[in-house]
Structures are given as C-alpha cells and as structure tokens.
C-alpha atoms as a PDB file:
ATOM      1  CA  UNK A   1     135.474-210.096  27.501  1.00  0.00           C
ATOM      2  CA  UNK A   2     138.852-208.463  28.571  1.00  0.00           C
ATOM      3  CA  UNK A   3     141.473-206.753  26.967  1.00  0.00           C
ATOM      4  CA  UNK A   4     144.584-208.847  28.235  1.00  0.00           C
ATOM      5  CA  UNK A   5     147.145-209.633  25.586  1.00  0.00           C
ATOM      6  CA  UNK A   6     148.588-213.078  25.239  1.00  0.00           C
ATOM      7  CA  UNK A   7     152.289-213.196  26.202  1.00  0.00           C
ATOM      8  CA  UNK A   8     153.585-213.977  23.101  1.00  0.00           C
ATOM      9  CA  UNK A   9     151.787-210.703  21.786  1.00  0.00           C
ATOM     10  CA  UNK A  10     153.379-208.579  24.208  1.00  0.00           C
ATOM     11  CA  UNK A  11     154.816-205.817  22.219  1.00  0.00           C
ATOM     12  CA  UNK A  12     158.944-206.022  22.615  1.00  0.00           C
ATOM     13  CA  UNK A  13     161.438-203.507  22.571  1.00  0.00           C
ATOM     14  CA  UNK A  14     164.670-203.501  20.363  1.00  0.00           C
ATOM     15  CA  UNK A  15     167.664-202.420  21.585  1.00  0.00           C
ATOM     16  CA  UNK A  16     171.415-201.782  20.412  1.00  0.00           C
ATOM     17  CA  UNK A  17     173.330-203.572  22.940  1.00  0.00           C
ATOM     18  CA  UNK A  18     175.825-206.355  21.765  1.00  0.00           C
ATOM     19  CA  UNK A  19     176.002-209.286  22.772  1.00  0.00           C
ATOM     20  CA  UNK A  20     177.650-210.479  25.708  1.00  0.00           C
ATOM     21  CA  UNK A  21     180.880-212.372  25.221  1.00  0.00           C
ATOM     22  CA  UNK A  22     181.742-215.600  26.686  1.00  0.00           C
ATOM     23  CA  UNK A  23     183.730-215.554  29.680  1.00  0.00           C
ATOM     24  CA  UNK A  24     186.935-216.629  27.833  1.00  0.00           C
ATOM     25  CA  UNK A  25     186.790-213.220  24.870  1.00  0.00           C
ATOM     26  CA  UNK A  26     185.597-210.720  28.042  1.00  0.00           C
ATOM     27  CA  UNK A  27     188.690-212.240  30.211  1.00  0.00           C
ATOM     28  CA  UNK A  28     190.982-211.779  26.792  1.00  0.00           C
ATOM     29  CA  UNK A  29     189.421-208.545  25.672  1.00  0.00           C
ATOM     30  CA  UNK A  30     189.987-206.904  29.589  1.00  0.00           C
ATOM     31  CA  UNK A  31     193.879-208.276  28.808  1.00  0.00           C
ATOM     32  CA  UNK A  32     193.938-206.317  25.723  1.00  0.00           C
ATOM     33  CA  UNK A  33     192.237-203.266  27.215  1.00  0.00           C
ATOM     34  CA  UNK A  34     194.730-203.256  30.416  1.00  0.00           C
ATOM     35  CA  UNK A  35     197.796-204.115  28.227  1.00  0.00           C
ATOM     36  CA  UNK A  36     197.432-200.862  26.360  1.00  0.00           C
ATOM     37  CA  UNK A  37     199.587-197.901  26.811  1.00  0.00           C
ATOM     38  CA  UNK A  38     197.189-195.994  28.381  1.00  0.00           C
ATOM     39  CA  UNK A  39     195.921-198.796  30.294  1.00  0.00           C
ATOM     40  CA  UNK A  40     191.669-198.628  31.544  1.00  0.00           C
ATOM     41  CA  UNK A  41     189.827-197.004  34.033  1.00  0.00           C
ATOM     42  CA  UNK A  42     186.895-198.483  35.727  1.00  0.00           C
ATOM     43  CA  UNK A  43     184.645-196.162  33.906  1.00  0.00           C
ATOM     44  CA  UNK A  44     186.170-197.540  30.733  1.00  0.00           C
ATOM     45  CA  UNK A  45     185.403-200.960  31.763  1.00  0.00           C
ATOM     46  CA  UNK A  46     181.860-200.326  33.080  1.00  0.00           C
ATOM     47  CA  UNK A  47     181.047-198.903  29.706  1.00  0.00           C
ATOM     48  CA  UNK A  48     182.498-201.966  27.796  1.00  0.00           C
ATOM     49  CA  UNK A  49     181.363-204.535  29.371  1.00  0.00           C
ATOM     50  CA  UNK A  50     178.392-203.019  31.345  1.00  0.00           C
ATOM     51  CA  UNK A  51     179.942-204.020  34.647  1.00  0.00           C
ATOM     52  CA  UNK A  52     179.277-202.070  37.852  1.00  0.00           C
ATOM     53  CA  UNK A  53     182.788-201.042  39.668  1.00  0.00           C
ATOM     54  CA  UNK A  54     182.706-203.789  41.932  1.00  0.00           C
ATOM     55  CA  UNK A  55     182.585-205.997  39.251  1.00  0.00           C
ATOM     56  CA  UNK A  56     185.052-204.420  37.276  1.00  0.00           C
ATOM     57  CA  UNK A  57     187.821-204.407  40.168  1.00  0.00           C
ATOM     58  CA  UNK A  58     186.884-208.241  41.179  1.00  0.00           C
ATOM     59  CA  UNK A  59     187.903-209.014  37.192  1.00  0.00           C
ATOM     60  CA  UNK A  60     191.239-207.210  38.059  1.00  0.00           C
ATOM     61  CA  UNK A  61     191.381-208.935  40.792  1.00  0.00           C
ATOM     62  CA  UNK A  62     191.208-212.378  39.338  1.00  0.00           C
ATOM     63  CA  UNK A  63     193.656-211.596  37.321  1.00  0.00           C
ATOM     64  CA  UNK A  64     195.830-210.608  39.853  1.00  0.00           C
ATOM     65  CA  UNK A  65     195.052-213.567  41.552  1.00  0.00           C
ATOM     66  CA  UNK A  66     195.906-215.722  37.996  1.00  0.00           C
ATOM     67  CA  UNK A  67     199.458-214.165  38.240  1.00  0.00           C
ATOM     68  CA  UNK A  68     198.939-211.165  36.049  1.00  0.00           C
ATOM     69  CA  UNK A  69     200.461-208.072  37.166  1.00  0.00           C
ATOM     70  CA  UNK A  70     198.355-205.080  37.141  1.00  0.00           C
ATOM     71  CA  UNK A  71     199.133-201.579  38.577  1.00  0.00           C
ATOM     72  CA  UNK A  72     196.927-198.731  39.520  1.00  0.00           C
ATOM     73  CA  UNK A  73     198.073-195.480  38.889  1.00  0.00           C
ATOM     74  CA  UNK A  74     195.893-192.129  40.810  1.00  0.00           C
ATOM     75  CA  UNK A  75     195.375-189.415  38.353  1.00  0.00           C
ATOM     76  CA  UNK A  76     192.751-186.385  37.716  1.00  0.00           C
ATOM     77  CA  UNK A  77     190.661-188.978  36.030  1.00  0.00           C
ATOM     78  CA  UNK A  78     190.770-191.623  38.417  1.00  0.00           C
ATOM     79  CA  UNK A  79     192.438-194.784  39.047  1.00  0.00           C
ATOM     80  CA  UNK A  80     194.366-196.655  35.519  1.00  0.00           C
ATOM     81  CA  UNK A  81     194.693-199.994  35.930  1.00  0.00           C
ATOM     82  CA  UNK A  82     197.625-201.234  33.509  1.00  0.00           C
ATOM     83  CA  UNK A  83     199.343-204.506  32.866  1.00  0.00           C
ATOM     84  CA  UNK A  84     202.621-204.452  33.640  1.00  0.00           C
ATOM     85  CA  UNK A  85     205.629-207.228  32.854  1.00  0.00           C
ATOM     86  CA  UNK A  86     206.466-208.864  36.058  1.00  0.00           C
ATOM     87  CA  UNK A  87     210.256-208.074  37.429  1.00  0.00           C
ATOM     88  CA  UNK A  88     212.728-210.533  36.940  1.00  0.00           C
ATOM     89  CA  UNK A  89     212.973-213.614  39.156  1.00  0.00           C
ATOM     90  CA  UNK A  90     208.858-213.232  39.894  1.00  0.00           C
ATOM     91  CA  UNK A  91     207.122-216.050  39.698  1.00  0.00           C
ATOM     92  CA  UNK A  92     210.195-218.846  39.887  1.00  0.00           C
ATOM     93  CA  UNK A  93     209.377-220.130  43.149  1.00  0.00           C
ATOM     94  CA  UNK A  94     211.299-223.231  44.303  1.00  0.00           C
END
C-alpha cells in the first residue's frame, strides 16, 4: 500500500492576489494610472498589474500605437510615463 494522495486531496494554498481584470478594465485602469498628475513608472505598473517591464512598456506601447500620447520623463526614480493631450492639428490627417 502507498502513501500517494489523490489529486483532488492535494493540500492547496490560499493566497491574496486579486483577480485579474479583463483586458478591457486593465487597458482602462493603465489610462487612469498614466492620466494622473504624477503619471506611472514601470515599477508602479509591475506591482499593479504583476507585469514584468517588458510587458509593461509593450502596454504603453499599444497605446501609443492606438493614438494615445504618452511621454516619458527621466528622473531619480526612473522613467514616468504620462498621458499627455495631443497638440493641436494631431491626428487630422487628410
């Protein structure tokens, strides 16, 4: 006779991590997070959403890419990524 537990008696773990958003909220909640004053850092992102930093500069990409306008600013901290209005006359092409 062996001592081999059954899968479903396989003791599980809990753990406090929330669940992860649809596509759709993450895309509007990294809006929110870039449109603040303060804008986001990758750090800030990786921590949110549990992204690693080359995930969390493609989704500025895409953004970029969807016509948002997003700026990086260099300081101490790193790199703040911030949503920015886009100058007059952008995106009116004939």
């Amino acid at each position: 006779m062996t001592n081999a537990t059954k899968p479903d008696e396989l003791p599980t773990t809990q753990t406090a991590k929330k669940p992860t958003p649809t596509r759709e909220s993450q895309a509007t909640e990294l809006r929110q997070m870039l449109a603040r004053r303060n804008g986001a850092t990758i750090t800030q992102l990786q921590e949110r959403f549990g992204w690693q930093p080359h995930s969390a500069r493609a989704a500025i990409s895409m953004l970029r890419k969807s016509g948002e306008h997003v700026e990086r600013v260099a300081t101490p901290k790193g790199s703040v990524y911030r949503l920015r209005k886009a100058p007059d006359g952008a995106g009116s092409e004939a």
